[in-house]
Protein backbone atom coordinates (compact mmCIF):
# COMPACT_ATOMS: atom_id res chain seq x y z
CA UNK A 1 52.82 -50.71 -39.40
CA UNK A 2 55.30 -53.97 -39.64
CA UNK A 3 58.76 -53.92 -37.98
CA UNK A 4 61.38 -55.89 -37.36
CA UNK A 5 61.17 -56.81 -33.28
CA UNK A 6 64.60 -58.48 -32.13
CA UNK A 7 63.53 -60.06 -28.74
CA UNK A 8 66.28 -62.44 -27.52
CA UNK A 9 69.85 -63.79 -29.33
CA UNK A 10 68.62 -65.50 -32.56
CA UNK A 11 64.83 -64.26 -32.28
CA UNK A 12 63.91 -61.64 -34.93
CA UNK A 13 60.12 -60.91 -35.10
CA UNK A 14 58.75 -59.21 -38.23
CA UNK A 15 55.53 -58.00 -35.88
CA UNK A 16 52.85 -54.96 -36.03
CA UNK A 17 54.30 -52.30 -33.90
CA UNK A 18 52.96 -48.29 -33.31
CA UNK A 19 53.18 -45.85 -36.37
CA UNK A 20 55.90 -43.28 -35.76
CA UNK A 21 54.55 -40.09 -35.08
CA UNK A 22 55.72 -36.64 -34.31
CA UNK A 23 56.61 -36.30 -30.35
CA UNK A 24 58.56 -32.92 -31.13
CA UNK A 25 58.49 -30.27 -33.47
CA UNK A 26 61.99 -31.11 -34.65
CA UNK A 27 60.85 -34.43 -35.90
CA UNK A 28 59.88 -35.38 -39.19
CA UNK A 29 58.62 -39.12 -40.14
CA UNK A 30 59.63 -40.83 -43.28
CA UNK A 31 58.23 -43.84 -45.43
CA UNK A 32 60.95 -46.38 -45.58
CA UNK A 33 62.00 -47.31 -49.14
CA UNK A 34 65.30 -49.08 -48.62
CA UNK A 35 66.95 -50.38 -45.39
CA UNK A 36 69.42 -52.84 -44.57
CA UNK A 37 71.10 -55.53 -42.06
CA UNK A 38 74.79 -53.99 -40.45
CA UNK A 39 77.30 -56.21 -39.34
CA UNK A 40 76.68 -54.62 -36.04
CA UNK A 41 73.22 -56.28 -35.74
CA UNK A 42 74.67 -59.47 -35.32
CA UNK A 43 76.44 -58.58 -32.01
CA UNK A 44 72.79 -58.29 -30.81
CA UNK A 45 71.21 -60.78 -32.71
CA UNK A 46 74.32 -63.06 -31.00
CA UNK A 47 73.95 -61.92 -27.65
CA UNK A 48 70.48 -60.10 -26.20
CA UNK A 49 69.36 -61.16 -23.46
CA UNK A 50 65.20 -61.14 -22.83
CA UNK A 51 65.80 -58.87 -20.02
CA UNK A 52 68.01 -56.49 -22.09
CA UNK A 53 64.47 -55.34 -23.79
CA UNK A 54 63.12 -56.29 -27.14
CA UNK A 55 64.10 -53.08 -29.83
CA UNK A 56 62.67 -52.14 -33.49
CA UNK A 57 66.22 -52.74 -35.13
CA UNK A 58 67.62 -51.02 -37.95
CA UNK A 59 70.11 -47.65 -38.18
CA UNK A 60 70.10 -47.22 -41.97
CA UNK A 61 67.68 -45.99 -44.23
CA UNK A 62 66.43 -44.30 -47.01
CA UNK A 63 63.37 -42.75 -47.55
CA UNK A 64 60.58 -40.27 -48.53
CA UNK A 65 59.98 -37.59 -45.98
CA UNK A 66 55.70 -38.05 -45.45
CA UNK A 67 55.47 -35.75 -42.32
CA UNK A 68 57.69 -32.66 -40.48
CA UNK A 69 57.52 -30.94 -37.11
CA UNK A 70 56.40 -27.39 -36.88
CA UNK A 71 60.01 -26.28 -36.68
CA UNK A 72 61.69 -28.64 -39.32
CA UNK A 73 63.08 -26.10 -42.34
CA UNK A 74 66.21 -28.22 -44.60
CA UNK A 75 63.36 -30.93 -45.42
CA UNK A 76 59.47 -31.19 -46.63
CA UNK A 77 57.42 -33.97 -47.36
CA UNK A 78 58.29 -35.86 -50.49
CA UNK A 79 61.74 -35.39 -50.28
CA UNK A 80 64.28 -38.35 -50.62
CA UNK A 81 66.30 -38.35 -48.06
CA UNK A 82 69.53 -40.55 -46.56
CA UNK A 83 69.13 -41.25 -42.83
CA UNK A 84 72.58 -41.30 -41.04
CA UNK A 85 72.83 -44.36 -38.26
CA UNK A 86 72.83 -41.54 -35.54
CA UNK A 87 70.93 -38.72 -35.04
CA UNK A 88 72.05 -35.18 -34.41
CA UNK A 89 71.08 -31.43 -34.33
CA UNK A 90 73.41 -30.09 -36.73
CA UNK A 91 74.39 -26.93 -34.35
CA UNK A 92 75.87 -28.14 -31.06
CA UNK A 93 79.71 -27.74 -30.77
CA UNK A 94 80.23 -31.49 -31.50
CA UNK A 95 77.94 -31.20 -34.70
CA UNK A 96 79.94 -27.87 -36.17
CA UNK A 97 83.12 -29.36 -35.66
CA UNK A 98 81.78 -32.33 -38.13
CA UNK A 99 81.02 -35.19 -34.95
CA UNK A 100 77.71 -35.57 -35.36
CA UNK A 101 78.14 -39.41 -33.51
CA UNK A 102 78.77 -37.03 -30.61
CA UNK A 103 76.04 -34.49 -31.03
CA UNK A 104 75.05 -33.60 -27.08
CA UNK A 105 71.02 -33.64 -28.34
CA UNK A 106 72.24 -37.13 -30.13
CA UNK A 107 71.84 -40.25 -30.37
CA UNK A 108 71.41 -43.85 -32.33
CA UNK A 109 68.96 -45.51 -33.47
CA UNK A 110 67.72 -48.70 -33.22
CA UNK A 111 67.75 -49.08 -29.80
CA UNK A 112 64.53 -49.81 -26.65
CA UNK A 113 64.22 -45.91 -26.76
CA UNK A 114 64.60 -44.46 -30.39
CA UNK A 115 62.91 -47.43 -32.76
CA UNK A 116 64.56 -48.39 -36.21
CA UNK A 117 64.20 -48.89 -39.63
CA UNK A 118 63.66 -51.92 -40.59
CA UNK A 119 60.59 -51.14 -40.70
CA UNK A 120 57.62 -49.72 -42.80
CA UNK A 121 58.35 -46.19 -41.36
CA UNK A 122 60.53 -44.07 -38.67
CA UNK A 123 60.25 -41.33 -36.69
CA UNK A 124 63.90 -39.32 -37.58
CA UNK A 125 64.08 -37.14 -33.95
CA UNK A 126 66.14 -33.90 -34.93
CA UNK A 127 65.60 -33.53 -38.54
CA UNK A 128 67.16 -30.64 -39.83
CA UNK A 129 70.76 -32.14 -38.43
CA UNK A 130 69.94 -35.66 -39.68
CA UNK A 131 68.27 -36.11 -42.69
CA UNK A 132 70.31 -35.30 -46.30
CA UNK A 133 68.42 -34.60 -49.37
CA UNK A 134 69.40 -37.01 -52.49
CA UNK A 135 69.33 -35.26 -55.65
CA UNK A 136 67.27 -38.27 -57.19
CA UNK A 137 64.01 -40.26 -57.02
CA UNK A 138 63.19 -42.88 -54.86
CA UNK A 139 63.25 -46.09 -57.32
CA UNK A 140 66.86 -44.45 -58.99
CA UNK A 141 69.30 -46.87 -59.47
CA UNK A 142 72.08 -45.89 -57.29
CA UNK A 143 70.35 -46.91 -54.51
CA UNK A 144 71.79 -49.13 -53.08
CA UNK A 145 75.17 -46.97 -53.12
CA UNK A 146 73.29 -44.63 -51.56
CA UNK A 147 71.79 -46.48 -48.96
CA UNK A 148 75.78 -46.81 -48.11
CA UNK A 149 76.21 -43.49 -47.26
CA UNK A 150 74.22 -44.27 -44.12
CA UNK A 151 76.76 -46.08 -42.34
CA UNK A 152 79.14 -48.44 -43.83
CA UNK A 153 80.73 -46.64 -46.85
CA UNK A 154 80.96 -43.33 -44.34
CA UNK A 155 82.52 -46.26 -41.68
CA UNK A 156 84.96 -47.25 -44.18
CA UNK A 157 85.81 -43.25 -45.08
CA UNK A 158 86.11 -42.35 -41.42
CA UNK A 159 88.53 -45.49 -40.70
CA UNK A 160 90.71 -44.21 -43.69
CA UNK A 161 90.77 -40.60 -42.05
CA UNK A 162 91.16 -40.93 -38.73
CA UNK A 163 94.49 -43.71 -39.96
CA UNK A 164 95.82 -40.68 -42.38
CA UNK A 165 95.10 -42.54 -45.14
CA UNK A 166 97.00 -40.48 -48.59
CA UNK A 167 98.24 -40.70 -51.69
CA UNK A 168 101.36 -42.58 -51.48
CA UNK A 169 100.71 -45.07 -48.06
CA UNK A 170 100.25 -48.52 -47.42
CA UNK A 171 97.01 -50.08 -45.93
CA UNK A 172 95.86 -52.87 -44.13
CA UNK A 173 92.19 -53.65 -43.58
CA UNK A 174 91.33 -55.90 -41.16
CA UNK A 175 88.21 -57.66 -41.74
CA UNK A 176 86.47 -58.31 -45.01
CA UNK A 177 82.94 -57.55 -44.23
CA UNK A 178 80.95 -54.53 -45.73
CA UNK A 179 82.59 -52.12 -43.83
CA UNK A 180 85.84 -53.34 -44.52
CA UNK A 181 85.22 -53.73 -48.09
CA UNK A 182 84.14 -49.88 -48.11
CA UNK A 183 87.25 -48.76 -46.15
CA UNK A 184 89.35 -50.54 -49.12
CA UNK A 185 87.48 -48.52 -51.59
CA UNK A 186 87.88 -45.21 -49.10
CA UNK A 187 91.58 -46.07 -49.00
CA UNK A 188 91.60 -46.02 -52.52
CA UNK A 189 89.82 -43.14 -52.97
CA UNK A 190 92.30 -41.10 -51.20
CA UNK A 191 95.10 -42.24 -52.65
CA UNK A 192 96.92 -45.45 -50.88
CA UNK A 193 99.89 -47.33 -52.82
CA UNK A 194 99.56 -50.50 -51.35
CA UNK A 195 96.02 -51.59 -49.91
CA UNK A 196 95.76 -55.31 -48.44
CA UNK A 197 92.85 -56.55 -47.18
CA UNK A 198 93.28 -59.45 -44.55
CA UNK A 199 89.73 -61.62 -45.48
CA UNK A 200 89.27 -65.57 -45.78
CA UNK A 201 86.01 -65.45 -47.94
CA UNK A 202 86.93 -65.79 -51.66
CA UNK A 203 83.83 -63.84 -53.13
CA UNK A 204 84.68 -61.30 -50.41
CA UNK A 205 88.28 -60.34 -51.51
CA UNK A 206 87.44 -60.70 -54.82
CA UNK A 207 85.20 -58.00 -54.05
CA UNK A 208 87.46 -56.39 -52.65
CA UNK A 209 89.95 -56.54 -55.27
CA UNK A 210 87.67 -55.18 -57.39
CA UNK A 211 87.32 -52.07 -55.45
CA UNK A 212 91.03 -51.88 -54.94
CA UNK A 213 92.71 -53.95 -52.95
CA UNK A 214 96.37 -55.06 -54.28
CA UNK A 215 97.29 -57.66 -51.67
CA UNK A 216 95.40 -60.30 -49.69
CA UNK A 217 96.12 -62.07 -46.72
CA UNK A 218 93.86 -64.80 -45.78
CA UNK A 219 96.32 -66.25 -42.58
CA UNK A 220 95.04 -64.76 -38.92
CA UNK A 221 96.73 -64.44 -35.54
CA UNK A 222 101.04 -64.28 -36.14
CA UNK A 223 100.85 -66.10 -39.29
CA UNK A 224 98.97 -63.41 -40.49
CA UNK A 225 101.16 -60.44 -39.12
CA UNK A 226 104.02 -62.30 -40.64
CA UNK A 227 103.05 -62.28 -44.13
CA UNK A 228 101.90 -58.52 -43.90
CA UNK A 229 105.47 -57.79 -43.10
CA UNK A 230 106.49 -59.67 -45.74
CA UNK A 231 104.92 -57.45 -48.22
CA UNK A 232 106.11 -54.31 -46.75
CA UNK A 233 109.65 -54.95 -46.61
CA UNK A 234 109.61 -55.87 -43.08
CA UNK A 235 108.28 -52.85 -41.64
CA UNK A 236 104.13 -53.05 -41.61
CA UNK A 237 101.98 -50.24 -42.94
CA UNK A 238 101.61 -46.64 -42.78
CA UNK A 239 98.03 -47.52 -41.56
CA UNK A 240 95.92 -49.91 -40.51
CA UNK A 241 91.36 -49.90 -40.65
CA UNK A 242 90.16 -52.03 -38.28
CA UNK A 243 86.80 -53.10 -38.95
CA UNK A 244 86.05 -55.91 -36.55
CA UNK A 245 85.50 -54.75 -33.15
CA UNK A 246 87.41 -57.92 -31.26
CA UNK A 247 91.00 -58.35 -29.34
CA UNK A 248 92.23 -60.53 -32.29
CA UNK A 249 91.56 -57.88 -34.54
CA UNK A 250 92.55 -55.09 -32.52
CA UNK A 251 96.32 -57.19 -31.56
CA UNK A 252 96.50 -57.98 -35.41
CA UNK A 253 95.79 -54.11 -35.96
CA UNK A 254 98.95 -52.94 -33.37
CA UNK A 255 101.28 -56.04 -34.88
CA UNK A 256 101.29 -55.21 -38.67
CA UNK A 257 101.17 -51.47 -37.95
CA UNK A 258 104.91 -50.00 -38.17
CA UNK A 259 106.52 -47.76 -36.06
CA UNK A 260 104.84 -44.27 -36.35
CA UNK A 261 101.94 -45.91 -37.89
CA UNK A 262 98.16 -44.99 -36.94
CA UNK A 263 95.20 -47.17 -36.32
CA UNK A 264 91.56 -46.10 -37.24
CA UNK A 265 88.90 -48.39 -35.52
CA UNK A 266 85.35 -48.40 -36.22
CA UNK A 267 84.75 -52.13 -35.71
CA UNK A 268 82.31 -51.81 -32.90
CA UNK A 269 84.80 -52.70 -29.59
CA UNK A 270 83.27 -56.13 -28.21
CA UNK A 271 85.30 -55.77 -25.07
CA UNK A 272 85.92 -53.29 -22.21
CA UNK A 273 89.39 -52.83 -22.45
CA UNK A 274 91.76 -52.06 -25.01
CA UNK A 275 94.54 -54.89 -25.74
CA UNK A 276 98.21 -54.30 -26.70
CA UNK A 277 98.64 -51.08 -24.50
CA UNK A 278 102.44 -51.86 -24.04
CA UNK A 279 103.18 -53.02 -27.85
CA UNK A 280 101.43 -49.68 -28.98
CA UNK A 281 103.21 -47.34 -26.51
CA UNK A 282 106.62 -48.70 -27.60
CA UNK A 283 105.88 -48.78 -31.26
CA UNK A 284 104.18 -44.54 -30.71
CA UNK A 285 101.37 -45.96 -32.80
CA UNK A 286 98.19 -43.82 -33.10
CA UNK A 287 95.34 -45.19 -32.46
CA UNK A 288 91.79 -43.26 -32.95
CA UNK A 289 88.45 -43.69 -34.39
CA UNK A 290 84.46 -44.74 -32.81
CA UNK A 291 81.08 -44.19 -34.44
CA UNK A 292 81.44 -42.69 -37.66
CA UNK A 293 79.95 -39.36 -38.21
CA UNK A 294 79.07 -40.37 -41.36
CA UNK A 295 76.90 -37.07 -41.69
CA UNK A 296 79.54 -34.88 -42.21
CA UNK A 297 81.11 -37.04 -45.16
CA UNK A 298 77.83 -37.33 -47.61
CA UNK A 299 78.60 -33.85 -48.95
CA UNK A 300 82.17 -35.12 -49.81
CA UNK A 301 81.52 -39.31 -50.87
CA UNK A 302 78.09 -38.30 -52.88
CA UNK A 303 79.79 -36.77 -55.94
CA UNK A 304 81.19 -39.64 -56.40
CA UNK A 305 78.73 -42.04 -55.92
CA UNK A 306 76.28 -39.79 -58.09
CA UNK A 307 79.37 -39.92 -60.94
CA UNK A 308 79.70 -43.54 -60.75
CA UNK A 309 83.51 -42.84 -59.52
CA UNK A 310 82.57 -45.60 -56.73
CA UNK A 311 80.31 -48.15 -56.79
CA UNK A 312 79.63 -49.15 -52.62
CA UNK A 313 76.01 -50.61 -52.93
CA UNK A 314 77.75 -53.62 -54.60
CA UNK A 315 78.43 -55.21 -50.80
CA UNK A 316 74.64 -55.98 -50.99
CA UNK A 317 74.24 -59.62 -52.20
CA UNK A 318 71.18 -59.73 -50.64
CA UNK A 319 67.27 -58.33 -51.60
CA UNK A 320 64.64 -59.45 -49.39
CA UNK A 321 61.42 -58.10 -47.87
CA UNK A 322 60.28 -57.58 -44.32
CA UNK A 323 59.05 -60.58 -43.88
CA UNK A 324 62.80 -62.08 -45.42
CA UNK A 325 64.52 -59.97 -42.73
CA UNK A 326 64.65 -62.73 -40.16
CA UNK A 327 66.64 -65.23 -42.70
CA UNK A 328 68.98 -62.10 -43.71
CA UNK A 329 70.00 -62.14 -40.19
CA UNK A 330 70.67 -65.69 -40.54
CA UNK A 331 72.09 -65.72 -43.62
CA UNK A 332 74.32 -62.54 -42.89
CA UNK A 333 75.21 -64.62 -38.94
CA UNK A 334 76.23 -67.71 -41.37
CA UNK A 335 78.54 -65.69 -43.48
CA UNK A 336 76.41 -66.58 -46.68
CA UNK A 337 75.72 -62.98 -47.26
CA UNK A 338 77.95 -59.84 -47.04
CA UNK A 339 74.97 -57.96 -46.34
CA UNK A 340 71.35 -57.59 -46.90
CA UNK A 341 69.26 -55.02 -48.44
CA UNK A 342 65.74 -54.56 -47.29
CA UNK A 343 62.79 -53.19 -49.54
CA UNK A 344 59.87 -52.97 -47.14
C-alpha cells in the first residue's frame, strides 16, 4: 500500500510501504477513508534528524474496519470507526479512570514502532479500547467534524477541562491554530463569558470568532499580556488554553492568568523544562494538562457534532490526496493552511 514516509526535517515521501496486518489478536486493520496533517507534525517535519529513523506519519483517522483479531468483540468489519491519536486497552486503571493517553498497554501512533495513517490502511493495536463506532456511513457529510474527534476538537475539550472552563468564566486561548480554534469552540460549549483568542492570522480569528470567540488579541510577548488585562479589568482570566507547546506561549499563559487562575496545556511542550516556576508559585496558578485522552470525550462531543450544535471540521481548509500530502505539510509549515484533510 502507499504511505506517507517522513525521512529527515522537510522530506515527506508518499512511498509503497508493508500492508498492515494482524500481529495480535487484539488488533483489527482498517481502510483509511479520511486522515489529516496535526500541527504536531510540523515539530517533526521541522526537526528529524536521518538518524532519528524515518516513520509512517499520521495519528488521526477515520475508517472502515476490513479485518479483526480473534479476540476483538466492540468492532467487526465494515464498521466506521474514529481512531483516537493514541491507542489504549480500555480496562487498565488509567483507561477506567477516562486517561486513555496513559493506558499502561498504550501508546501513539505514528511513530518508528506503531506506523500511521496517512496512509492507505493501519493496523489499530488494541481495538476494543481504541476504535469508536460512528453512527453513519463512510462518505456522510460530517466528516470532517468527525475526523476532529480524533485529536484536535478532543485537544481543545481537554484544555477547557483540565483549566475549569464554566458557565460564567473568562478565557484566553493562546494560539490560533486548529487546536486552538477547537478549544474556543470547547470553551464555548461549556459555558465561558468572555473567550479571547490571542491569533495574528485574520482568516484564523475570524474563524474563530465564528465559533465564539468575543475578544482578539493579535500583540505577543508583554504587549500582548497588557492588552489581555485590559479587557479583564486588570486582573487576567479565570483560565487560560495553551495550545502552542513553546516558552513564549507557556510565559504568556502564567502572565494573563489571574491570581487563582488555572492553566490547561496541550500544546505539545517543545522544551525540557517548564518556564515561569516563580511567577506561577506566587500567583497559586494551576497548571495541568498533556496528551488528550480524547477517547473518553467522543461519547460526550459526538451529540453534538451529530446535531450540528458544533461545527469543528471547518478548521480544514485543505483537501488533498496522498500524493498532495507532501505540499500540505508545506503549506500547513507556511501558515497558508490551518490544516489539511487527507482522502487517500
Amino acid at each position: 500500500m502507499r504511505g506517507t514516509v517522513l525521512y529527515a526535517a522537510g522530506d515527506v515521501r508518499i512511498e509503497n510501504v508493508p500492508d498492515p496486518m494482524i500481529q495480535e489478536p487484539s488488533d483489527a486493520v482498517i481502510r483509511v477513508t479520511r486522515a489529516c496533517i496535526c500541527g504536531s507534525d510540523l515539530w517533526p517535519y521541522q526537526s528529524l534528524k536521518p538518524e532519528d529513523g524515518a516513520r509512517v506519519m499520521g495519528h488521526e483517522a477515520i475508517g472502515v474496519v476490513e479485518e479483526i483479531g480473534a479476540n476483538v468483540r466492540t468492532v467487526k468489519a465494515g464498521d466506521v470507526v474514529v481512531m483516537p491519536f493514541a491507542f489504549s486497552d480500555g480496562t487498565c486503571i488509567f483507561c477506567e479512570e477516562g486517561l486513555q493517553t496513559e493506558c499502561v498497554h498504550g501508546g501513539f501512533f505514528g511513530n518508528p514502532d506503531v506506523p500511521g495513517a496517512q496512509s492507505e490502511a493501519v493496523r489499530i493495536p488494541q481495538a476494543d479500547g481504541t476504535l469508536y463506532v460512528l453512527p453513519v456511513g463512510e462518505d456522510d457529510a460530517l466528516m470532517p467534524s468527525l475526523l476532529t474527534l480524533s485529536d484536535v476538537m478532543g485537544t481543545g475539550h481537554h484544555a477547557a477541562v483540565v483549566a475549569r472552563v464554566g458557565r460564567g468564566t473568562s478565557v484566553a486561548v493562546v494560539g490560533d491554530g486548529a487546536v486552538g480554534l477547537c478549544g474556543v469552540i470547547a470553551a464555548k460549549r461549556l459555558g465561558a463569558e468572555q473567550i479571547i483568542l490571542m491569533g495574528r492570522h485574520e482568516v484564523r480569528t475570524q474563524l474563530g470568532r465564528d465559533f465564539g470567540a468575543t475578544d482578539v488579541v493579535s500583540e505577543r510577548g508583554p504587549e500582548a499580556a497588557e492588552r489581555v488585562k485590559e479587557l479583564t479589568d486588570g486582573y487576567g482570566v479565570d483560565a487560560v488554553l495553551e495550545c502552542v507547546g513553546l516558552d513564549q506561549s507557556i510565559e504568556t499563559a502564567i502572565e494573563i492568568a489571574r491570581p487563582g487562575g488555572a492553566i490547561g496545556r496541550v500544546g505539545v511542550p517543545q522544551h525540557d523544562l517548564l518556564p515561569g516556576a516563580r511567577p506561577s508559585f506566587y500567583k497559586n496558578l494551576t497548571i495541568g494538562g498533556g496528551p488528550a485522552p480524547v477517547r473518553a470525550y467522543i461519547d460526550e462531543l459526538l451529540p453534538d457534532v451529530l446535531e450540528g450544535r458544533i461545527e469543528p471540521g471547518r478548521v480544514f481548509d485543505r483537501v488533498v490526496d496522498l500524493a498532495g500530502v507532501p505540499d500540505g505539510y508545506r503549506a500547513m509549515n507556511d501558515r497558508e493552511s490551518i490544516k489539511v484533510l487527507v482522502r487517500p
